[in-house]
C-alpha atoms as a PDB file:
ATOM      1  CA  UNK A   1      -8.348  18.655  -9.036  1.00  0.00           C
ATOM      2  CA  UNK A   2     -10.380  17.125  -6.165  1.00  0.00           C
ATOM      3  CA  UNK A   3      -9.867  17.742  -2.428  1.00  0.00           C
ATOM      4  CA  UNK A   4     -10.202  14.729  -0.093  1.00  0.00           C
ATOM      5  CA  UNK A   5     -11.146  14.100   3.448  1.00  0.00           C
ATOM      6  CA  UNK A   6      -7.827  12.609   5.403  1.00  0.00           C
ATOM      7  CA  UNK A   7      -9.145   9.810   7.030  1.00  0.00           C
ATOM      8  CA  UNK A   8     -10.636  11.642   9.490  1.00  0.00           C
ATOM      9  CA  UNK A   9     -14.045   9.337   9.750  1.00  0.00           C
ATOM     10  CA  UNK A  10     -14.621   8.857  13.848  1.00  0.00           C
ATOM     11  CA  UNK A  11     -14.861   4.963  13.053  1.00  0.00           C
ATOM     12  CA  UNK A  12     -11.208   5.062  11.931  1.00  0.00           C
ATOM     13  CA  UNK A  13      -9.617   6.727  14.679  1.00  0.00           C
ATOM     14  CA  UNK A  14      -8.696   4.297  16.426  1.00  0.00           C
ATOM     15  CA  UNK A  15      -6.866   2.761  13.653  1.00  0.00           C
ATOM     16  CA  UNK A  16      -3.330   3.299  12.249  1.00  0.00           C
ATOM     17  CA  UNK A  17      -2.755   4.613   8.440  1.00  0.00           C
ATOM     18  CA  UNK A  18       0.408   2.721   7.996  1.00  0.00           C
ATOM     19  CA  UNK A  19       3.044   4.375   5.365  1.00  0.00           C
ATOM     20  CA  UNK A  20       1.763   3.911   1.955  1.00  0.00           C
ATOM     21  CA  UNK A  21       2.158   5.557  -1.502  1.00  0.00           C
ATOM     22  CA  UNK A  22      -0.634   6.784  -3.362  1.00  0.00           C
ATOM     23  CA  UNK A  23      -1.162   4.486  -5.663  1.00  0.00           C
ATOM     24  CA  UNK A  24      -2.817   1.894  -7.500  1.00  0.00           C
ATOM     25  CA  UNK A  25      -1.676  -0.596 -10.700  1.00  0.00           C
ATOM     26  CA  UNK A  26      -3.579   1.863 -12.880  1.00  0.00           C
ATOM     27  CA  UNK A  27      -3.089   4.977 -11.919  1.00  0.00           C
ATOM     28  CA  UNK A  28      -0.929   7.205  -9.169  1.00  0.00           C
ATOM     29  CA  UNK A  29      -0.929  10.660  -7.928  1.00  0.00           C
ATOM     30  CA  UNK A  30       2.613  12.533  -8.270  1.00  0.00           C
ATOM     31  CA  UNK A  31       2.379  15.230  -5.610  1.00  0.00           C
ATOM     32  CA  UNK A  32       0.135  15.971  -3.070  1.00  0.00           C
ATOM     33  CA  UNK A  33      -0.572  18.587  -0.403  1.00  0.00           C
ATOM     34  CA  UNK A  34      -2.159  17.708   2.965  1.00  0.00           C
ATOM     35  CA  UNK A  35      -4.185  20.238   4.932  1.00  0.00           C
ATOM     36  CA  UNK A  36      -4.825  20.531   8.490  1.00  0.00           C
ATOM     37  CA  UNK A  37      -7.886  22.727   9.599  1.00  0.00           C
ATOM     38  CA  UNK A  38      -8.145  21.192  12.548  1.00  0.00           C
ATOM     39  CA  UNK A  39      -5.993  18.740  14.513  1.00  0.00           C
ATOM     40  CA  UNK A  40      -7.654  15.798  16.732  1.00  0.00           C
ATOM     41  CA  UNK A  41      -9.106  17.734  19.372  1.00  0.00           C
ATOM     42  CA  UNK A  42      -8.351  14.350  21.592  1.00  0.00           C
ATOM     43  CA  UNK A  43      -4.625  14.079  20.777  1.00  0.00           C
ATOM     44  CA  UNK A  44      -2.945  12.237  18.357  1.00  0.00           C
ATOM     45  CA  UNK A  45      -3.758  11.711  14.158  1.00  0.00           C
ATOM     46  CA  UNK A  46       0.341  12.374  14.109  1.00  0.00           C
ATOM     47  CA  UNK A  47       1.294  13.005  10.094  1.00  0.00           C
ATOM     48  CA  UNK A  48       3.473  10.120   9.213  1.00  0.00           C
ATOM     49  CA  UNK A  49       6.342  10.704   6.777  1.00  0.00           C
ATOM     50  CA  UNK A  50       9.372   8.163   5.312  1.00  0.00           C
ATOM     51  CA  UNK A  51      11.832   8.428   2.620  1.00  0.00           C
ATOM     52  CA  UNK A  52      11.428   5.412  -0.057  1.00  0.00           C
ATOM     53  CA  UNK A  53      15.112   5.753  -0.870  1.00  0.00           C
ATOM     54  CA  UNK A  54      16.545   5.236   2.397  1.00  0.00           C
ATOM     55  CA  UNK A  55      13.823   2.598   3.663  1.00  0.00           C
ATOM     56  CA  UNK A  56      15.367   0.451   0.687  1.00  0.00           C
ATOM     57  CA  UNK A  57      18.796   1.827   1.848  1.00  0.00           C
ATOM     58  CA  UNK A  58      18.573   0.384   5.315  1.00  0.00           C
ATOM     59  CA  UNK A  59      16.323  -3.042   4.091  1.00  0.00           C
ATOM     60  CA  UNK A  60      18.232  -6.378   4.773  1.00  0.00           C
ATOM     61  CA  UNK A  61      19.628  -7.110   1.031  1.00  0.00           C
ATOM     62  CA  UNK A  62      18.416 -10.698   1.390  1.00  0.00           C
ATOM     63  CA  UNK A  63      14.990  -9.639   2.132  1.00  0.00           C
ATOM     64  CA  UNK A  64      14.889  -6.759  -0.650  1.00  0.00           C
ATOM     65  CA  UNK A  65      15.921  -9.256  -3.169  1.00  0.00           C
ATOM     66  CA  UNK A  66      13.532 -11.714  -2.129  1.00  0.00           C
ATOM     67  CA  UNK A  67      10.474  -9.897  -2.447  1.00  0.00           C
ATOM     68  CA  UNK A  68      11.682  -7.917  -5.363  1.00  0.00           C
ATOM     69  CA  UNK A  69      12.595 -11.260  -7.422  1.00  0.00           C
ATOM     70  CA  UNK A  70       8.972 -12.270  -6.456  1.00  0.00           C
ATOM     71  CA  UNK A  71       6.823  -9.002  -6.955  1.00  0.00           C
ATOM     72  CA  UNK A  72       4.081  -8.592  -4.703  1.00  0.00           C
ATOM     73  CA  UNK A  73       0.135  -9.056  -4.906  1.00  0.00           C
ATOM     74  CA  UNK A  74      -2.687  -6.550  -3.073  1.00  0.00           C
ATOM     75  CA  UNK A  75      -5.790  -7.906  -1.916  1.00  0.00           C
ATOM     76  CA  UNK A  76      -8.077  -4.674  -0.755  1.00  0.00           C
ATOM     77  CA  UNK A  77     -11.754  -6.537   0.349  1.00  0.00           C
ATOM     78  CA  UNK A  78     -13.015  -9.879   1.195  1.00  0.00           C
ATOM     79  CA  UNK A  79     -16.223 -11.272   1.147  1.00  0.00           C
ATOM     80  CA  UNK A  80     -17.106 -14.302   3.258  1.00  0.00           C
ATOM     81  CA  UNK A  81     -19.880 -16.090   0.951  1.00  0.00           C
ATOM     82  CA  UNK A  82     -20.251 -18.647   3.367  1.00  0.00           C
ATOM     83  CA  UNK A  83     -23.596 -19.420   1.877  1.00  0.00           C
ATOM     84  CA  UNK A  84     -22.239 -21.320  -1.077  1.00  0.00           C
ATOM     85  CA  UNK A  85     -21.092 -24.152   1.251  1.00  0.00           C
ATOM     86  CA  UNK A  86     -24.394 -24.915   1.237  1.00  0.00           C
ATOM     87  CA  UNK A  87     -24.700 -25.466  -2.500  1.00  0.00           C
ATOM     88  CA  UNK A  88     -24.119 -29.145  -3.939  1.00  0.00           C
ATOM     89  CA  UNK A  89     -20.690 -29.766  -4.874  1.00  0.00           C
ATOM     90  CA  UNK A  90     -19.588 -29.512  -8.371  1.00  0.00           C
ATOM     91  CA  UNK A  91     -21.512 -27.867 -11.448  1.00  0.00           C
ATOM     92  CA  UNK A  92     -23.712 -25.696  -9.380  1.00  0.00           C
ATOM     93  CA  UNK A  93     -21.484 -24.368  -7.143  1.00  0.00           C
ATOM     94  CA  UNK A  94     -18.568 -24.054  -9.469  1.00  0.00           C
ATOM     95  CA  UNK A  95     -21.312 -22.102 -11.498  1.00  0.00           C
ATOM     96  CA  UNK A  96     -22.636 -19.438  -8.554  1.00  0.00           C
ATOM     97  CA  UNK A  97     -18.439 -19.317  -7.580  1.00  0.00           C
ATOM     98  CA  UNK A  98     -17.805 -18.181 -11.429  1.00  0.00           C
ATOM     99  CA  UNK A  99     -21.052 -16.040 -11.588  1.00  0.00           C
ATOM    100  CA  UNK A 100     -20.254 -14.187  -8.446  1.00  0.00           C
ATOM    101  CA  UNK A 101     -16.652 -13.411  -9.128  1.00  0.00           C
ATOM    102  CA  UNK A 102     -17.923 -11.961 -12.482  1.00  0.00           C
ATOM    103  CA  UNK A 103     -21.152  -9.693 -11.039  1.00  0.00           C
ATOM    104  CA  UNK A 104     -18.586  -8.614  -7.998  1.00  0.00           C
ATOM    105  CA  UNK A 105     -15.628  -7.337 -10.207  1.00  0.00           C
ATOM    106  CA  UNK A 106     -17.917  -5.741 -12.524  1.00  0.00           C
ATOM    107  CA  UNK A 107     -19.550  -3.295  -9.059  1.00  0.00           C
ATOM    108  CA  UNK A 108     -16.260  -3.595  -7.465  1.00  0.00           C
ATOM    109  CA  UNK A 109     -13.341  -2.396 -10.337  1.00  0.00           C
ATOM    110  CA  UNK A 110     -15.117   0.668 -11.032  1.00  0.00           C
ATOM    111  CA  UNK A 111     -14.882   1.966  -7.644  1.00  0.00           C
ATOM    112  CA  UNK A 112     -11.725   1.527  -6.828  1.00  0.00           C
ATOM    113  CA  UNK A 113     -10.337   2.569 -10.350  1.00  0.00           C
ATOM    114  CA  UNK A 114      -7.933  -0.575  -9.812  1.00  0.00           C
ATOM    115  CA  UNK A 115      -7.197  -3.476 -12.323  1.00  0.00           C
ATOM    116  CA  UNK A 116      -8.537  -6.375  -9.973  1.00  0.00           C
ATOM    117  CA  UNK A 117      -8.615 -10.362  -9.802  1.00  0.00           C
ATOM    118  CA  UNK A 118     -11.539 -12.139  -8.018  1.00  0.00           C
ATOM    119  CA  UNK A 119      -9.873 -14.697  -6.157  1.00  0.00           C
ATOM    120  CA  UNK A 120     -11.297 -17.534  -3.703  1.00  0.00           C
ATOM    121  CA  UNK A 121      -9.241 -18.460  -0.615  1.00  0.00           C
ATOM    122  CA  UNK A 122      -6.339 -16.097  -1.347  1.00  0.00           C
ATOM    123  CA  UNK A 123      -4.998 -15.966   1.975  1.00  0.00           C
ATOM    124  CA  UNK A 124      -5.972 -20.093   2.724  1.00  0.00           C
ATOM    125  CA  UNK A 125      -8.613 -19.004   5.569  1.00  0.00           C
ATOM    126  CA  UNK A 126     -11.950 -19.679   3.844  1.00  0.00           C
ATOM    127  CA  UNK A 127     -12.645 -21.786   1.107  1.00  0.00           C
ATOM    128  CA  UNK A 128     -16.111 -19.284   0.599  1.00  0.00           C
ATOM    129  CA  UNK A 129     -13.900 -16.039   0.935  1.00  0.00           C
ATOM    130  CA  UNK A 130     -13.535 -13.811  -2.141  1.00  0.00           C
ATOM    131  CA  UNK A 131     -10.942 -11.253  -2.177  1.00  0.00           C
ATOM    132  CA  UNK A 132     -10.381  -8.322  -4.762  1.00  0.00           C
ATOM    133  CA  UNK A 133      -6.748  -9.236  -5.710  1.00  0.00           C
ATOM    134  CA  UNK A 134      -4.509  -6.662  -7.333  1.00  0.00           C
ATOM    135  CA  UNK A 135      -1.987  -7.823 -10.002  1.00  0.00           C
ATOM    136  CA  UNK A 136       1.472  -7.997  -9.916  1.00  0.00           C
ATOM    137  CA  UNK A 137       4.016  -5.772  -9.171  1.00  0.00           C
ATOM    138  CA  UNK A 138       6.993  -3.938  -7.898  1.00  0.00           C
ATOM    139  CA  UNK A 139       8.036  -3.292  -4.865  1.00  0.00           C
ATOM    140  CA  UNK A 140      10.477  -0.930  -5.786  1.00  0.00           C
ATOM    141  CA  UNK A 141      10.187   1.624  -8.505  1.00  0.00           C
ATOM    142  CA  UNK A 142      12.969   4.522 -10.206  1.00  0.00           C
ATOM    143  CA  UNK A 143      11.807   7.530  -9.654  1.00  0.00           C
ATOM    144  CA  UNK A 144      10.002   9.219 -12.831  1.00  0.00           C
ATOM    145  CA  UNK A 145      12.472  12.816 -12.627  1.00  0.00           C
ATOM    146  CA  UNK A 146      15.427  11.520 -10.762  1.00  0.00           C
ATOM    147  CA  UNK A 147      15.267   7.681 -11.829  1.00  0.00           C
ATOM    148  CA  UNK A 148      16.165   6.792  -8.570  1.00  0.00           C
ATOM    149  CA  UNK A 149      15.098   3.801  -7.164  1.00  0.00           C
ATOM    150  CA  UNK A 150      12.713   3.940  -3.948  1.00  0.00           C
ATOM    151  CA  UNK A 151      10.309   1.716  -1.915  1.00  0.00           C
ATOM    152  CA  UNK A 152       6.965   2.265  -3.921  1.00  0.00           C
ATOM    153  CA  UNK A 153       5.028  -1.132  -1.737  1.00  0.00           C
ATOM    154  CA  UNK A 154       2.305  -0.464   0.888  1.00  0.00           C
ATOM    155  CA  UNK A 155       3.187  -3.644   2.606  1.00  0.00           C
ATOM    156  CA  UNK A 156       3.590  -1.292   5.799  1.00  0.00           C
ATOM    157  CA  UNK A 157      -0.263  -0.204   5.523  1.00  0.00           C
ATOM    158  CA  UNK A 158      -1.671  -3.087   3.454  1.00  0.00           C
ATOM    159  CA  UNK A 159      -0.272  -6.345   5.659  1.00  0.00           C
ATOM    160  CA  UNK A 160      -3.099  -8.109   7.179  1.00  0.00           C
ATOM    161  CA  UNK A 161       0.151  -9.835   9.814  1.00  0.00           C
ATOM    162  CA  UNK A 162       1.014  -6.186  10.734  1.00  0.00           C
ATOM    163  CA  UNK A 163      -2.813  -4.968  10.789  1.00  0.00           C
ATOM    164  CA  UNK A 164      -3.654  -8.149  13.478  1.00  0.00           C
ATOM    165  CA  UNK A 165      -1.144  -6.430  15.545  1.00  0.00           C
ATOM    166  CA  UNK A 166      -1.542  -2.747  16.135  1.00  0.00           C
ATOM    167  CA  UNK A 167      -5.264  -0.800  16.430  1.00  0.00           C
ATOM    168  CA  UNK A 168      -7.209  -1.565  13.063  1.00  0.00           C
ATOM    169  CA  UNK A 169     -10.839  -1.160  13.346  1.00  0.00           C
ATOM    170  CA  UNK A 170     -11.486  -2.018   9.473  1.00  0.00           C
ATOM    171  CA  UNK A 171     -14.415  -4.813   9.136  1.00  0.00           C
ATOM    172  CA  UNK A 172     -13.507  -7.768   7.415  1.00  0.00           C
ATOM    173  CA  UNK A 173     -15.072  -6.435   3.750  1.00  0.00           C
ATOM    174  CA  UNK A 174     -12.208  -3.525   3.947  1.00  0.00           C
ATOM    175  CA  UNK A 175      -9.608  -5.851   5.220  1.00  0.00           C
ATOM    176  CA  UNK A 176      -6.805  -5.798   2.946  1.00  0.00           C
ATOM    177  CA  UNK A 177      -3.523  -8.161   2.570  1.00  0.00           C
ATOM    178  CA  UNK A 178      -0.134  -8.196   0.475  1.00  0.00           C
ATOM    179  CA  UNK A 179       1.191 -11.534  -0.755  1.00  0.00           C
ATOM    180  CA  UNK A 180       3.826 -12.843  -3.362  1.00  0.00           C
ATOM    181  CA  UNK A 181       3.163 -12.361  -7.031  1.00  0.00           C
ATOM    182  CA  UNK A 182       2.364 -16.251  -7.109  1.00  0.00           C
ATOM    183  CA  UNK A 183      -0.252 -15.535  -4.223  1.00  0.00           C
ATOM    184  CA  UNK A 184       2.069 -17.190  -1.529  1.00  0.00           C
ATOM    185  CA  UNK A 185       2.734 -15.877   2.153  1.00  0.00           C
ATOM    186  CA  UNK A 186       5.096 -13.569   2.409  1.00  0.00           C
ATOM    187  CA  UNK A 187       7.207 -15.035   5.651  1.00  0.00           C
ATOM    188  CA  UNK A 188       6.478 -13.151   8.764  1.00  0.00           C
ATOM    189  CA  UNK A 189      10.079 -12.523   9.668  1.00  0.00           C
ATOM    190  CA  UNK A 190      10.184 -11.088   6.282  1.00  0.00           C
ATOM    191  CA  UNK A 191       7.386  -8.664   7.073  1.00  0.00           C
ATOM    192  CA  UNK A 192       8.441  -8.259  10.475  1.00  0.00           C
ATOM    193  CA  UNK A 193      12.269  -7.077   9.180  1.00  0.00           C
ATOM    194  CA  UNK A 194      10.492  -4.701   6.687  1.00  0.00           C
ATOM    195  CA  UNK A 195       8.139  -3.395   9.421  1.00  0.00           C
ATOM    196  CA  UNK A 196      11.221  -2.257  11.847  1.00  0.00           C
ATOM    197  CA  UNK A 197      12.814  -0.385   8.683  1.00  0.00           C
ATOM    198  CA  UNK A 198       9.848   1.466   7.565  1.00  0.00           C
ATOM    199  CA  UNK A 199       9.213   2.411  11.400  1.00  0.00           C
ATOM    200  CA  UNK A 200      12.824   3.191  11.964  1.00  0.00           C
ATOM    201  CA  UNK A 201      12.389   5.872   8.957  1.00  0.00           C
ATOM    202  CA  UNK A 202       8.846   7.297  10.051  1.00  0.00           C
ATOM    203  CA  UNK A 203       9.142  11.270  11.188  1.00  0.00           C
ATOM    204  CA  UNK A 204       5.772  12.166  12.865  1.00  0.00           C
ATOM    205  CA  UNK A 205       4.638  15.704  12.344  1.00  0.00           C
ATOM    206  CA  UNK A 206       1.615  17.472  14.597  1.00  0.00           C
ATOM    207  CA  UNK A 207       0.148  19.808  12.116  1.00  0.00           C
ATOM    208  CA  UNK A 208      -1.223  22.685  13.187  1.00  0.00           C
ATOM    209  CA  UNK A 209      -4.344  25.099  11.709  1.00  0.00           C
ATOM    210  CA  UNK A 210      -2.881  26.475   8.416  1.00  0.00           C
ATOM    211  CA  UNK A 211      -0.291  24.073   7.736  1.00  0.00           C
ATOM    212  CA  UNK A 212       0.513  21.919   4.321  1.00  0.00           C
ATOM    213  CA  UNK A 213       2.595  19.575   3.858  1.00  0.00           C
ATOM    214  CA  UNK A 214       4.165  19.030   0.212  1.00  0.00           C
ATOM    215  CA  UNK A 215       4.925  15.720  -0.521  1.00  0.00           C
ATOM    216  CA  UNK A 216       6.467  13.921  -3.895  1.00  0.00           C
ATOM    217  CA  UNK A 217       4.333  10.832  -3.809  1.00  0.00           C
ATOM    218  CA  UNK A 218       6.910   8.432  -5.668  1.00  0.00           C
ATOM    219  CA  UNK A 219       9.500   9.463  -2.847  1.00  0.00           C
ATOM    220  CA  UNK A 220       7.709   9.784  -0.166  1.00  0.00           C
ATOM    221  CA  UNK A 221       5.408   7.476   2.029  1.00  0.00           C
ATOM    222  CA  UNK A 222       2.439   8.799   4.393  1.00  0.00           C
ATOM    223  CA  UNK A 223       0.571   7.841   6.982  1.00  0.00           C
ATOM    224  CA  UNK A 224      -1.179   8.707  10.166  1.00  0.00           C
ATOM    225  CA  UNK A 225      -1.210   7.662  14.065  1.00  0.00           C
ATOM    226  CA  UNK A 226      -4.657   6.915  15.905  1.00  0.00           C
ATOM    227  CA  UNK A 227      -6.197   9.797  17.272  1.00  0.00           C
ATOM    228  CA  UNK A 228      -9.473  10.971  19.798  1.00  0.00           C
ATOM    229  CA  UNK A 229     -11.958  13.285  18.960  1.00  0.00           C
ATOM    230  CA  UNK A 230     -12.851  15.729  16.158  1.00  0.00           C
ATOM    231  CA  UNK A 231     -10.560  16.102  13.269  1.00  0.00           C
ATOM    232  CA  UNK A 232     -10.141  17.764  10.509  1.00  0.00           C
ATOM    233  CA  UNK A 233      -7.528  17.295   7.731  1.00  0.00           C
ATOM    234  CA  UNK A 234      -7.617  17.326   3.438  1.00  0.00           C
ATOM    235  CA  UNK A 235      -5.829  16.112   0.655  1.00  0.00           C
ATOM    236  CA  UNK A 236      -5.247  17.135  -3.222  1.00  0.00           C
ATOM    237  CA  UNK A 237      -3.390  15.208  -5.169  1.00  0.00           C
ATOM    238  CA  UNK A 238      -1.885  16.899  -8.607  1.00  0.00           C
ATOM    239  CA  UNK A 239       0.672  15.851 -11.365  1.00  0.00           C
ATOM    240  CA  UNK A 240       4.240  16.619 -11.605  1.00  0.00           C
ATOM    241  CA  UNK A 241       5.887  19.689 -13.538  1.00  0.00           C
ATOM    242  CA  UNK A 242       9.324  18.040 -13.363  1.00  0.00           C
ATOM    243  CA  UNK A 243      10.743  16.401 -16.766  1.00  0.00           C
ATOM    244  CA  UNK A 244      10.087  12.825 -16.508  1.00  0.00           C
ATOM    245  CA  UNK A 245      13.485  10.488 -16.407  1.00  0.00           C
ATOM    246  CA  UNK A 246      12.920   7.948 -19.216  1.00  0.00           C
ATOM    247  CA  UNK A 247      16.514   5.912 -18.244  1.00  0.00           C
ATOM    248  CA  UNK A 248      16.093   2.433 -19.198  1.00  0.00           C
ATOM    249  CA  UNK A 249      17.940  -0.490 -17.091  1.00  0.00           C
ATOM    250  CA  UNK A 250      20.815  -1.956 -19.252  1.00  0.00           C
ATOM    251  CA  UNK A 251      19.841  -4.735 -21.479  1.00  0.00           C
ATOM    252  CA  UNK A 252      16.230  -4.338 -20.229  1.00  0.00           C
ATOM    253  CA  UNK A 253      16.738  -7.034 -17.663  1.00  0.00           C
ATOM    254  CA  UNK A 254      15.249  -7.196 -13.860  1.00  0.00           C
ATOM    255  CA  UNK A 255      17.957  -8.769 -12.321  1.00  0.00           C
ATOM    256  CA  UNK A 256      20.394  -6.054 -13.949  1.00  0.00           C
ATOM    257  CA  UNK A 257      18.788  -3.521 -12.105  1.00  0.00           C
ATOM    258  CA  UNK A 258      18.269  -5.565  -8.355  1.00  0.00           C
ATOM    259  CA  UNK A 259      21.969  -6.642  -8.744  1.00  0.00           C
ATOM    260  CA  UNK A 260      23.128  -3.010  -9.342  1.00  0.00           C
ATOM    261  CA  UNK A 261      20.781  -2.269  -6.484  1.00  0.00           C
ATOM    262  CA  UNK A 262      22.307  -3.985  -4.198  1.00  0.00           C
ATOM    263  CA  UNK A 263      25.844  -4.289  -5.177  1.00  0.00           C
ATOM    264  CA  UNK A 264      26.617  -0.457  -5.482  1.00  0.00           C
ATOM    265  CA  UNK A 265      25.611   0.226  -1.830  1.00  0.00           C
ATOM    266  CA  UNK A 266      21.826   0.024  -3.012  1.00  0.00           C
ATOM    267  CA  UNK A 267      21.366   3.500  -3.495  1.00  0.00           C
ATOM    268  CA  UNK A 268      22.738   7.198  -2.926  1.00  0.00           C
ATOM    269  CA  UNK A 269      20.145   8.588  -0.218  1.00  0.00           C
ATOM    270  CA  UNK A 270      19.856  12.054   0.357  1.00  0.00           C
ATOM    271  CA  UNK A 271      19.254  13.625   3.767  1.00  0.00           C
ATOM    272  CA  UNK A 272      15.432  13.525   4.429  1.00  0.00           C
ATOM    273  CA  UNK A 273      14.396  16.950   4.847  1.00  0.00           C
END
């Protein structure tokens, strides 16, 4: 019931909105619409589209059922508390570490309406950095109406490997990262192979004054190209009216579901309209 701002902040136009879902471990948004008033009066800000189904249709298997078997982890801001170094080792610095994850999840969770983990050193760079850590989860979900299953991961927008290496203009405090559930690297060829599929599936629209877009959030990924300029586009984001599918995997069991997955031709895509 709120309309949003598309990222059209000049400090972020020269950085890429890599395909992502809308979505957090708490809550998600099941349809939104995306408004264009004004497109980037410098060129570019290209609308970025992809089909979940068929970026899981066109995924290595071996890679799919690695980082399903291992769920993955979302860290969305670091702080660099470099200062604590200074602190003796032991009691009082294991106190201010403990006292500061506490005070920072309690201003922090609020805001971004996400069920976070304080956690030092997540990605092994800084002993003194603290990053907001999302829990575990999927990276592939059924679909609620159709109980399809789709890529529902923002690895393509999230990965601090893929940000290092294409315009990102985010300071260090929004800096975000996507590991293993277990908080381990997620191996670069890994990322790399899952990078090439989700670009392979991108369609780029240049939306014009008066157009919206209609998009089913748990199907499809967004995203947008860097642009120059003024520019002007909005978002709502509004629940489903479809019934929701409540099929349950047989036996309840993960590996039921990755194995039919991937043995039945992964899944029936339909063309991406």
């Amino acid at each position: 019931d709120l309309v949003y701002e598309a990222v059209n902040k000049p400090a972020l136009a020269g950085h890429v909105v890599g395909l992502h879902n809308e979505s957090t471990t708490v809550k998600t948004a099941v349809y939104g619409a995306f408004a264009c008033f004004k497109p980037a009066t410098g060129g570019g800000g290209e609308f970025m589209l992809a089909d979940g189904a068929k970026i899981i249709a066109d995924m290595d298997k071996e890679v799919l059922k690695r980082i399903y078997d291992k769920k993955v982890r979302i860290s969305v801001s670091n702080l660099d508390l470099n200062f604590l170094g200074a602190l003796p080792e032991g009691g009082v610095r294991d106190w201010a570490k403990d006292s500061l994850k506490d005070v920072i999840l309690q201003a922090v969770e609020p805001k971004f309406q996400m069920d976070l983990e304080m956690v030092f050193n997540a990605d092994k760079s800084n002993p003194y950095r603290l990053s907001a850590v999302e829990k575990e989860e999927s990276p592939i979900n059924r679909h609620p109406v159709t109980g399809q299953p789709v890529w529902f991961c923002n690895l393509h927008n999230h990965s601090r490997y893929l940000r290092d290496r294409r315009p990102c203009t985010v300071p260090e405090v929004g800096m975000t990262d996507v590991f293993y559930g277990d908080l381990s690297r997620i191996p670069p060829d890994d990322v790399r192979h899952i990078n090439e599929v989700c670009e392979r599936n991108i369609v780029e629209i240049m939306m014009k004054p008066g157009d919206v877009i209609l998009i089913d959030n748990y199907r499809c990924l967004h995203g947008r190209r860097t642009f120059s300029g003024e520019r002007k586009h909005v978002v709502t984001w509004f629940e489903s009216c479809g019934k929701e599918n409540r099929q349950k995997v047989e036996g309840g069991k993960p590996d039921d579901f990755m194995n039919e997955l991937i043995n039945k031709t992964l899944v029936d895509t339909a063309d991406f309209k």
